[in-house]
C-alpha atoms as a PDB file:
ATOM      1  CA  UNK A   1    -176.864 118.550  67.865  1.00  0.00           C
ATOM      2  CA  UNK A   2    -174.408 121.703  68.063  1.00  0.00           C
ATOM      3  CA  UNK A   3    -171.873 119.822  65.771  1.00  0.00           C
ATOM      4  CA  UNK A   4    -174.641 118.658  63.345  1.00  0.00           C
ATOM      5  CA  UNK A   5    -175.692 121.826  62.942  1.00  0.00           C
ATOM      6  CA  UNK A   6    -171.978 123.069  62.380  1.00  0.00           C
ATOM      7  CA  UNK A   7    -171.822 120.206  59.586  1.00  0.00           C
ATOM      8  CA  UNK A   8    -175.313 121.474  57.989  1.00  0.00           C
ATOM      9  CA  UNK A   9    -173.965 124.620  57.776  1.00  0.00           C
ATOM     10  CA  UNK A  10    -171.005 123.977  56.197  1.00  0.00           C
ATOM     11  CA  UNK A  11    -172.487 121.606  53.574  1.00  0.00           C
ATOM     12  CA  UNK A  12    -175.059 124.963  52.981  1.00  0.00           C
ATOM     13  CA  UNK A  13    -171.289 126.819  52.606  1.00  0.00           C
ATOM     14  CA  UNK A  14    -170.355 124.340  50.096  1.00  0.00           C
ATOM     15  CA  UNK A  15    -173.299 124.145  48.040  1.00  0.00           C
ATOM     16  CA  UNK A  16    -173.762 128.098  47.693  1.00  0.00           C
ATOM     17  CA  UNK A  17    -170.213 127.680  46.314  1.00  0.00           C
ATOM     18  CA  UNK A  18    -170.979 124.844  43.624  1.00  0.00           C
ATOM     19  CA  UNK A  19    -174.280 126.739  42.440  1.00  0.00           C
ATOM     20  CA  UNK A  20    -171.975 130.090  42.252  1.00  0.00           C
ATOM     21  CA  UNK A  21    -169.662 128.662  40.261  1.00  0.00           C
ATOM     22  CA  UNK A  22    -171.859 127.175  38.143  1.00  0.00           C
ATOM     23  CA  UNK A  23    -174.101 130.271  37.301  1.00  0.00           C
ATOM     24  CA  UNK A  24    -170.569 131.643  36.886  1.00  0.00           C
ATOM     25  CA  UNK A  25    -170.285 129.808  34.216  1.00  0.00           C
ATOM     26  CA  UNK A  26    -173.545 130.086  32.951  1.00  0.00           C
ATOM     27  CA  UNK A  27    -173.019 134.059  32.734  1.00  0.00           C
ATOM     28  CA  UNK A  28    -170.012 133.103  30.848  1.00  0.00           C
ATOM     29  CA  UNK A  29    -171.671 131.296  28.514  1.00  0.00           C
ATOM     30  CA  UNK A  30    -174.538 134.210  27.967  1.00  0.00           C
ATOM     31  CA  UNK A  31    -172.050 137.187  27.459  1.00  0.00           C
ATOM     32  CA  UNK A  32    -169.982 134.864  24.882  1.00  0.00           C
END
């Protein structure tokens, strides 16, 4: 259970990443 939750955690870390980078470019998008 510990390690799942380790895993969970880091798929959370990985996700917040993707969706930053794609507002990222989003913003990019907007201010051009």
């Amino acid at each position: 259970m510990e390690v799942r939750a380790e895993e969970t955690k880091s798929d959370k870390r990985l996700v917040a990443a993707r969706v930053s980078k794609g507002l990222e470019k989003k913003r990019r998008r907007w201010l051009i």
